[in-house]
Each structure stands twice: as structure tokens, then as C-alpha cells.
Protein backbone atom coordinates (compact mmCIF):
# COMPACT_ATOMS: atom_id res chain seq x y z
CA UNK A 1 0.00 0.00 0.00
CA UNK A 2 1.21 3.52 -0.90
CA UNK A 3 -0.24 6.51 -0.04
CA UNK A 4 0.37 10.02 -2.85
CA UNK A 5 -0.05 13.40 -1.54
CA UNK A 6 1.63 15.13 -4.23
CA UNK A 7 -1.51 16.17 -5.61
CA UNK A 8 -5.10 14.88 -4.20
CA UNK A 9 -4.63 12.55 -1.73
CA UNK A 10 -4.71 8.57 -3.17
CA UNK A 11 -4.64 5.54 -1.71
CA UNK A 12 -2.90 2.71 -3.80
CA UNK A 13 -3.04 -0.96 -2.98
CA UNK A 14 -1.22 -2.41 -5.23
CA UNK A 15 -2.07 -6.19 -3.70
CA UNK A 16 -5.99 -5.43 -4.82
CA UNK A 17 -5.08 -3.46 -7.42
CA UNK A 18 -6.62 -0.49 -6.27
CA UNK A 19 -6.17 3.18 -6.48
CA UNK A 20 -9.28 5.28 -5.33
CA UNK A 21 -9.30 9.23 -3.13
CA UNK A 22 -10.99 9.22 0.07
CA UNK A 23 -14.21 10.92 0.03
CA UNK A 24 -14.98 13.68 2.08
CA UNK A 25 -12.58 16.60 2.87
CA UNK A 26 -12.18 15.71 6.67
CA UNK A 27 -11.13 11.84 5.67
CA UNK A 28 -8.49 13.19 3.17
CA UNK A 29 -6.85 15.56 5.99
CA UNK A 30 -6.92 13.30 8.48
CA UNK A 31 -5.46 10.65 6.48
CA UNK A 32 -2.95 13.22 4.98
CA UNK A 33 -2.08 14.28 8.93
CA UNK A 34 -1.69 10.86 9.89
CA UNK A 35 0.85 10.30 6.81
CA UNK A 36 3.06 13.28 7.18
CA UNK A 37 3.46 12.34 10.51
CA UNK A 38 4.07 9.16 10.54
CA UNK A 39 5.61 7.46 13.20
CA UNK A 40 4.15 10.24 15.52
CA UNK A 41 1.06 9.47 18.24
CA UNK A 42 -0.94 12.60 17.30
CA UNK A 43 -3.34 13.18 20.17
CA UNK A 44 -6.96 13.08 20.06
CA UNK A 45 -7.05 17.16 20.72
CA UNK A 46 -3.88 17.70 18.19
CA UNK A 47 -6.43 16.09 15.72
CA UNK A 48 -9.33 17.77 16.59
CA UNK A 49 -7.87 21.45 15.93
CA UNK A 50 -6.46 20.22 12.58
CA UNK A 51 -9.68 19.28 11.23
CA UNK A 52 -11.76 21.77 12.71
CA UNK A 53 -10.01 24.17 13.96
CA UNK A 54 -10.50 26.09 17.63
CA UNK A 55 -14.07 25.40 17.67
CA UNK A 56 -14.59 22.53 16.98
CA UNK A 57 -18.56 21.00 17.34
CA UNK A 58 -19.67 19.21 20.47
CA UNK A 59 -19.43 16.04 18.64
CA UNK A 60 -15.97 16.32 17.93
CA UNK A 61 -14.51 13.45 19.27
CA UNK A 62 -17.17 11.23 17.75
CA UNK A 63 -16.80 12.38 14.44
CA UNK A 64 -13.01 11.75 15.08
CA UNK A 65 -13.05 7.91 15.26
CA UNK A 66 -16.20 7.14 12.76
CA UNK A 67 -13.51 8.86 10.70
CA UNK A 68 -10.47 6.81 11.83
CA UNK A 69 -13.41 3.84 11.34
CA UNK A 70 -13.76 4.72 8.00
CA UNK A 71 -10.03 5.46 7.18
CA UNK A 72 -9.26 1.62 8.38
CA UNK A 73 -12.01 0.13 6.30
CA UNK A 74 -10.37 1.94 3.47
CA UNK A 75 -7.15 0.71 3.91
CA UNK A 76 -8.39 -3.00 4.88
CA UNK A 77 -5.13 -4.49 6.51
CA UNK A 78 -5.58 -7.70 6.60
CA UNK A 79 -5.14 -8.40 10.68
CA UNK A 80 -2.66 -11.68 10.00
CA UNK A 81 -0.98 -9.06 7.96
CA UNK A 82 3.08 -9.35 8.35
CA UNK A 83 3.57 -5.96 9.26
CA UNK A 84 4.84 -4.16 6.54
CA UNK A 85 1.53 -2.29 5.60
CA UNK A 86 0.49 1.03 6.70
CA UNK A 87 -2.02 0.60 9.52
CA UNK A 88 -3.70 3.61 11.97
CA UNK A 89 -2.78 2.35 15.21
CA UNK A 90 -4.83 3.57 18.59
CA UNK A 91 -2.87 4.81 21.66
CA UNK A 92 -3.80 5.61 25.05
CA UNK A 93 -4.04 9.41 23.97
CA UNK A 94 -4.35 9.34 19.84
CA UNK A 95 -3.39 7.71 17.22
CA UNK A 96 0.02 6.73 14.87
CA UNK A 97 0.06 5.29 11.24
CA UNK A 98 2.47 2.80 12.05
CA UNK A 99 4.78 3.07 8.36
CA UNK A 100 4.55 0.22 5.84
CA UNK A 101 7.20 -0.96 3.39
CA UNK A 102 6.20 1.20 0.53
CA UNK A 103 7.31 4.59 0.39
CA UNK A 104 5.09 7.50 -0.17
CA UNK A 105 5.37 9.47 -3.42
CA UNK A 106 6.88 12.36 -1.43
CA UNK A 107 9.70 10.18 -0.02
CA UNK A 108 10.33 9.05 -4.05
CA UNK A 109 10.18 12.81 -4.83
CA UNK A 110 12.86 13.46 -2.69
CA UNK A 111 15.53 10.72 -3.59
CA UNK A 112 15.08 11.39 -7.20
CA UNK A 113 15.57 15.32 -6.35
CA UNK A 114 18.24 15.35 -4.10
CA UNK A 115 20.24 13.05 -6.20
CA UNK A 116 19.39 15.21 -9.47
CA UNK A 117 20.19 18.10 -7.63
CA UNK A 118 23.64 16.53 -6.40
CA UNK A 119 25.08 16.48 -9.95
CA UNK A 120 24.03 19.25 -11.74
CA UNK A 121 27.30 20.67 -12.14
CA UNK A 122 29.18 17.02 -12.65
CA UNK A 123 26.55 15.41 -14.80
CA UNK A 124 23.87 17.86 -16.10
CA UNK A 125 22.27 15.30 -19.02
CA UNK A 126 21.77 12.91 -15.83
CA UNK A 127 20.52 15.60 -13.59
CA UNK A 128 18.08 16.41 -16.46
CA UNK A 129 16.57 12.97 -16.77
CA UNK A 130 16.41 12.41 -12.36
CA UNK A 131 14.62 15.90 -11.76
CA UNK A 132 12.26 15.39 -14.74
CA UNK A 133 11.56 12.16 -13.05
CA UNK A 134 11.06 13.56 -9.81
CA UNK A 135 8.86 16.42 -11.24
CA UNK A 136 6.35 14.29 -13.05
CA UNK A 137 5.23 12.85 -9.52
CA UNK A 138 3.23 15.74 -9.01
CA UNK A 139 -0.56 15.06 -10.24
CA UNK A 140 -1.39 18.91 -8.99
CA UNK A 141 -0.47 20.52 -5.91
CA UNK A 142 0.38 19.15 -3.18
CA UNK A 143 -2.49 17.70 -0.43
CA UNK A 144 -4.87 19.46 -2.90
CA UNK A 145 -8.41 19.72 -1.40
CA UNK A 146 -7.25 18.39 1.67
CA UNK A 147 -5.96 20.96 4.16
CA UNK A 148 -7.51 21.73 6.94
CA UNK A 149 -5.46 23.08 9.56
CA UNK A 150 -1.84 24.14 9.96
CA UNK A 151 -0.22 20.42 9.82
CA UNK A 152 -0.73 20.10 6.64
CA UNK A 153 -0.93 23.46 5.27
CA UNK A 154 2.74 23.81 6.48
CA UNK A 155 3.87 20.81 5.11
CA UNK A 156 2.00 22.01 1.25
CA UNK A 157 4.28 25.07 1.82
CA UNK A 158 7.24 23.22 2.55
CA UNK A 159 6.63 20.97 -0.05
CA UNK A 160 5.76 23.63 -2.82
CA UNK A 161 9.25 25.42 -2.15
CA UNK A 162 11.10 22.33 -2.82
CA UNK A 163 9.50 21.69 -6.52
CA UNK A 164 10.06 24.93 -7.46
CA UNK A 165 13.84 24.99 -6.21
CA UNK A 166 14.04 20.92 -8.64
CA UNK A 167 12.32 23.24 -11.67
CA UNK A 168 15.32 25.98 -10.82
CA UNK A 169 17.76 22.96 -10.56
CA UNK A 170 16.47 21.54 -13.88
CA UNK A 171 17.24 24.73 -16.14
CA UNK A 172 19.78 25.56 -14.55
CA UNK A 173 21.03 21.73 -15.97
CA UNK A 174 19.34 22.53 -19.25
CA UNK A 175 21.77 25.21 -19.66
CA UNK A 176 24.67 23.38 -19.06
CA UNK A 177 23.17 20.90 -21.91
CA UNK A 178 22.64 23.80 -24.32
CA UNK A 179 18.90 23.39 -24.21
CA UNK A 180 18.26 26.99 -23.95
CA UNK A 181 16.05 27.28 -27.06
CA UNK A 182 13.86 24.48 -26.03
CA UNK A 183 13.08 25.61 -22.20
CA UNK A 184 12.94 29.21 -22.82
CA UNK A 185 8.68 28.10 -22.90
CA UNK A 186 8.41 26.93 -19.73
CA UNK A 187 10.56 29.44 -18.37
CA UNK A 188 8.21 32.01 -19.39
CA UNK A 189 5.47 30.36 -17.95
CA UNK A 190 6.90 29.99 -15.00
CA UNK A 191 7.93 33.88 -14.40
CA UNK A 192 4.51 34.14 -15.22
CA UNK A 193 3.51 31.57 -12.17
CA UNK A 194 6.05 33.68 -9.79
CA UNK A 195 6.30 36.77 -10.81
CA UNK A 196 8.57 37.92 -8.01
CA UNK A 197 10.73 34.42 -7.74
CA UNK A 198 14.10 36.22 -9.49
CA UNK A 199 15.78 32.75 -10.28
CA UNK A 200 13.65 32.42 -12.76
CA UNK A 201 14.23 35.62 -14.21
CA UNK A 202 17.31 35.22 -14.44
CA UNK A 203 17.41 31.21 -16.07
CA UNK A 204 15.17 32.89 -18.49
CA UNK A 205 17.48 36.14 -19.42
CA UNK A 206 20.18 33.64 -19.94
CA UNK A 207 18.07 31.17 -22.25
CA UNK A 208 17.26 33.81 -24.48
CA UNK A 209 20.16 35.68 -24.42
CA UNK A 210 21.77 32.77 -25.85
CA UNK A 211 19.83 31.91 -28.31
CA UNK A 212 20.55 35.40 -29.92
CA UNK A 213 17.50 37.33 -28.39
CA UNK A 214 19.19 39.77 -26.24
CA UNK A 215 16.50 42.55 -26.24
CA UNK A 216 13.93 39.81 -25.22
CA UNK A 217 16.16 38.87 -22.73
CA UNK A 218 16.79 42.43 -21.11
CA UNK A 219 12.94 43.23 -21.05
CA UNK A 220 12.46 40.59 -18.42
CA UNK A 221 14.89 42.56 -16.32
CA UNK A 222 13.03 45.89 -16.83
CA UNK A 223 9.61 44.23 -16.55
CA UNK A 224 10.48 42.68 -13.19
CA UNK A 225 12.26 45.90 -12.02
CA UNK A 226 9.50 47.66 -12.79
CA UNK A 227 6.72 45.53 -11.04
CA UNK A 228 9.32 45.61 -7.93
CA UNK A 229 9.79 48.68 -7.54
CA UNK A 230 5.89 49.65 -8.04
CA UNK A 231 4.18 46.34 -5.95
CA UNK A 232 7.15 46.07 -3.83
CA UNK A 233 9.43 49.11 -2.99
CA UNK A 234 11.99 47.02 -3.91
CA UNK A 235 15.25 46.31 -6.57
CA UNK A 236 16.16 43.48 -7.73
CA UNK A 237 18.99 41.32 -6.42
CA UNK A 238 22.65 42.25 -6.76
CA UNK A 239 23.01 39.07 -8.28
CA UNK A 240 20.10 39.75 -11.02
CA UNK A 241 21.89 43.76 -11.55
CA UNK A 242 25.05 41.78 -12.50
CA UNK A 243 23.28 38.92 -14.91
CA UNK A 244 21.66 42.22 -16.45
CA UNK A 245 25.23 43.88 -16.73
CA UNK A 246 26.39 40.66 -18.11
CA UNK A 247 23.61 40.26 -20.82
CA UNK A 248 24.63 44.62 -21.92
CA UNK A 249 27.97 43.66 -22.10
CA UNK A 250 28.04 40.24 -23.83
CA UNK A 251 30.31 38.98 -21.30
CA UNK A 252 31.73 35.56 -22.91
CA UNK A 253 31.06 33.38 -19.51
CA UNK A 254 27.28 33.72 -20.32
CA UNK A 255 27.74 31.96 -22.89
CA UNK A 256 29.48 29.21 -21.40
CA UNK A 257 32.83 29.86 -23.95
CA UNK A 258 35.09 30.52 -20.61
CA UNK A 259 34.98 26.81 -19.49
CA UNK A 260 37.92 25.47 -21.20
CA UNK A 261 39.59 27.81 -19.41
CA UNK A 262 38.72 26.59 -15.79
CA UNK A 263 41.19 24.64 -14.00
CA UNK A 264 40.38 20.79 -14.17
CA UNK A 265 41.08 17.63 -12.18
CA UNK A 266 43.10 14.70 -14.03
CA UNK A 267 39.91 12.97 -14.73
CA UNK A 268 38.95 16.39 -16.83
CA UNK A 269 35.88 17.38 -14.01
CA UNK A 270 36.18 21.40 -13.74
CA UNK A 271 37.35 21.65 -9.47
CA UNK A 272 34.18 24.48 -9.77
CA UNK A 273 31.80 21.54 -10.25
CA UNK A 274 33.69 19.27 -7.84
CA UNK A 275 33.26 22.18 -5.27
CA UNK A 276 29.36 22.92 -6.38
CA UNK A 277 28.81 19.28 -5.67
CA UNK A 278 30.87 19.03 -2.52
CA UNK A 279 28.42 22.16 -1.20
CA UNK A 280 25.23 20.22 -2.36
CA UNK A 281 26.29 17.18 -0.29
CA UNK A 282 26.69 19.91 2.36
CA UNK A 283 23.39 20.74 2.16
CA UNK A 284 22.10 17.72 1.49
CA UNK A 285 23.41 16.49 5.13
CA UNK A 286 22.04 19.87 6.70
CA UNK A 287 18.52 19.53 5.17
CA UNK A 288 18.81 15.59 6.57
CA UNK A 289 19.41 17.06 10.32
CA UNK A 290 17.02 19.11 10.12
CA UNK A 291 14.50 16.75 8.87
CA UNK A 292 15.60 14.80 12.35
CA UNK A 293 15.33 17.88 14.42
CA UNK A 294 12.25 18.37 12.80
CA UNK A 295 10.61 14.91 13.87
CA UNK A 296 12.25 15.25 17.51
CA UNK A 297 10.27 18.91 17.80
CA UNK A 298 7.42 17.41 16.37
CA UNK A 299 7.44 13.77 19.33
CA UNK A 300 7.87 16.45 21.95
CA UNK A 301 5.14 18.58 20.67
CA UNK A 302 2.88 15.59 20.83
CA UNK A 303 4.16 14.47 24.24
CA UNK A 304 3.44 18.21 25.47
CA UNK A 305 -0.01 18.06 24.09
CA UNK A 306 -0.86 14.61 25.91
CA UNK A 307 0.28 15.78 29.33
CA UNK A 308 -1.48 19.22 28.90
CA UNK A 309 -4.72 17.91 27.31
CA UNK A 310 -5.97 16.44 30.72
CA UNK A 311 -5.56 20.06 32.42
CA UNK A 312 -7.47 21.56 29.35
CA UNK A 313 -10.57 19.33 29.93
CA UNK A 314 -13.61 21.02 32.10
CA UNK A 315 -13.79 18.88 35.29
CA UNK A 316 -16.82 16.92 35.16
CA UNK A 317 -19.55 17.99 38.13
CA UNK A 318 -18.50 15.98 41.12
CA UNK A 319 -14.96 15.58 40.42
């Protein structure tokens, strides 16, 4: 069983050959909550909020587990099951999706991106084919018509900003393959998407710089300078002033004619690449730590909200 939430939220049971959404709004977020925290009791009041937010009807916790009911009739685990499916588990003060054997689209998204992102500067054809990969994952955006409170509307967020930094990584490997002519489409409709997102400016200025348009390619500057400094107050980056000074001046590195000239290691890799790469591992082990720092907030969140929630209930009369 596999669960996708890089788009509307699917179940996939491969053994059955199924693949079917949830219905209802409050089953996909729950299920979605349960998944992206995985691992995780998430207490019965945690749960509450996220689907309904700080008022939540008197019926709350009722509606909670003929939901989790539902959920686990979806699923159907077999109960002589071997224990590698995903199951909802019940503890003494929520509930934990217990993590099966098959990955979740979003875990797939991230090997294929991380590696693609890795080798950019070493292997750009490769990184090409891994982050297109990675990319075609995504049947919409992410959780879509599933968010109901903060868990997963931070984790959409979080999610979003990491496919658009893959579609940066990917042009910026089409132009190191000399593709500029062929993405200079999708780069436009992306500065369309994010009109303020500069990266994008700028993988576009040098896409159609070098494939001879250099006016087109300095109107993207001005336009974006211009809708800065009117919506925003603002100027664009240093780094987007000097791409612009770059594009006046016909400066032969944007063209990519100045690599010969870069020092090399005896297998012929530029050191710049072998250093670009060295600082994606870098970050690569940084974004890991704080994945884990992440999940050890997260377990003491939940163990916070289990030892408050009894204090939080109104006493019954008597007690």
C-alpha cells in the first residue's frame, strides 16, 4: 500500500489493485495528517484542531473515530498481515500510522531530487533525466483539497518550495546541456507563475540571451524591475543587476565559452563543479538534520499536548 499526496490525496493498494481518493474533505486531511506524521502518536485534541479548527462541534470526538473507522475500512489491513503495511494504530491518547514498506510518493520525490540536484554541475544530461523524473510525480499541488489546519498546510508550503527549487535545478542543468532554445517556454510560464521568484528571471534572461534574443532577454529585467519597484518598494537582487550587466555587455562566460579555461582535475571534471557538488552534499546532510530535528520537535510537541490535554478538559460535576 502507498499513499500520494503530491496532488489529491490517493490511496494505492497495489495487492488489490486499487487506487481510489478518500471521500470527504475531513477523511483526506486526516489521512494526509496521519501520513506526514508518521511514526508520531498525534493526540486526540492535536487532531481535533487540525480538522476543525479552535471550535470545533460538540461532537468532535465522535466524528473523530467514525472517521479513523472509515479510514481503516479503506485501507483493509488484513489483521494476520506481516507488518509491513500502513495501519492507523490507537494509543492511550491518539493515534500513529504505524509506516509500511512502501514509500510514499513524497519520499520518491525526494531521492530522485536530491540526487538530481547533487550532480548538476558534474553530470547535467543525468541531472536532467532524475529531476524530470522527480517532477512528473506531481498530479497537482500538493495535499490538494485536503488541508484543513496548519499540519498540513505547512507541510504544502514546505513541499511547494522544494519543486520549485528541482524546476530551478532543472534549467539551470538545461543550460549546461545547451537546451536553452527548447526551455525558454516553460521558463516564461513559469515567471509568469512567480512573478517575483528572481531565479527564474534570471534562467530565463540567460536562455534567451543565448539563443541570440538579447532585447527579449533584457525586457524581463526591466519588466520585473518595474513591477518591484511599483508592488514592492523594492530592486532586484545584486546578483540579477550583475546577470543584467552581463547580458549589456556580452560577457563571454554567459555563454558558457570561458569553461575550457577553468582549471580541471586529471579525470577532466572542472574543481568548480567538484566544489558545487561538494556544497550540495553539504546541504544535502544539513537539510537531513534538520529533517531529524524536525521529527524530535514534532514527538515532543505531541508528548506536550498529551500531558497538557488532561488540564485543558472542564472537570466533570463531582470531580
Amino acid at each position: 500500500m502507498q499513499f500520494r499526496i503530491l496532488g489529491p490525496v490517493e490511496i494505492c493498494d497495489d495487492k488489490r489493485h486499487r487506487r481510489f481518493v478518500p471521500p470527504g474533505r475531513k477523511q483526506r486531511a486526516l489521512l494526509a495528517t496521519l501520513v506526514i506524521r508518521a511514526g508520531h502518536v498525534l493526540p486526540v485534541d492535536r487532531l481535533i484542531n487540525e480538522l476543525w479548527g479552535a471550535n470545533p462541534p460538540a461532537t468532535a470526538v465522535n466524528s473523530l473515530q467514525a472517521t479513523i473507522a472509515r479510514l481503516r475500512r479503506l485501507m483493509d489491513v488484513p489483521k494476520t498481515g506481516d507488518g509491513t503495511d500502513w495501519v492507523i494504530l490507537t494509543q492511550d491518547s491518539g493515534y500513529v500510522m504505524r509506516p509500511g514498506r512502501q514509500a510514499t510518493d513524497v519520499d520518491r520525490f525526494t531521492e530522485l531530487a536530491d540526487e538530481g540536484r547533487a550532480i548538476v554541475a558534474m553530470n547535467p544530461g543525468r541531472a536532467v533525466a532524475l529531476l524530470r523524473q522527480s517532477l512528473a510525480l506531481w498530479r497537482g499541488p500538493a495535499l490538494e483539497d485536503a488541508i484543513c489546519g496548519d499540519i498540513c498546510a505547512t507541510f504544502a508550503i514546505q513541499l511547494e518550495e522544494k519543486r520549485l527549487a528541482v524546476l530551478e535545478a532543472l534549467y539551470d542543468a538545461g543550460l549546461r546541456t545547451a537546451r536553452h532554445a527548447e526551455i525558454i517556454g516553460e521558463l516564461e510560464a513559469l515567471v509568469g507563475e512567480h512573478p517575483f521568484r528572481e531565479r527564474f528571471h534570471d534562467l530565463l534572461m540567460v536562455a534567451l540571451y543565448r539563443s541570440g534574443r538579447q532585447p527579449e532577454a533584457l525586457a524581463v529585467y526591466e519588466r520585473l524591475r518595474a513591477r518591484l519597484s511599483r508592488e514592492l518598494g523594492l530592486e532586484p537582487s545584486p546578483a540579477l543587476q550583475q546577470r543584467v550587466q552581463e547580458v549589456l555587455n556580452r560577457t563571454a562566460e554567459l555563454n558558457g565559452a570561458a569553461r575550457t579555461g577553468r582549471r580541471t582535475t586529471p579525470d577532466g571534471v572542472p574543481e568548480t563543479d567538484l566544489i558545487v557538488s561538494g556544497l550540495f552534499r553539504e546541504v544535502g546532510h544539513l537539510r537531513h538534520r534538520l529533517e531529524l530535528l524536525t521529527r524530535e520537535y514534532n514527538a515532543l510537541h505531541d508528548r506536550f499536548d498529551a500531558l497538557v490535554a488532561p488540564l485543558a478538559r472542564p472537570k466533570a460535576v463531582g470531580e
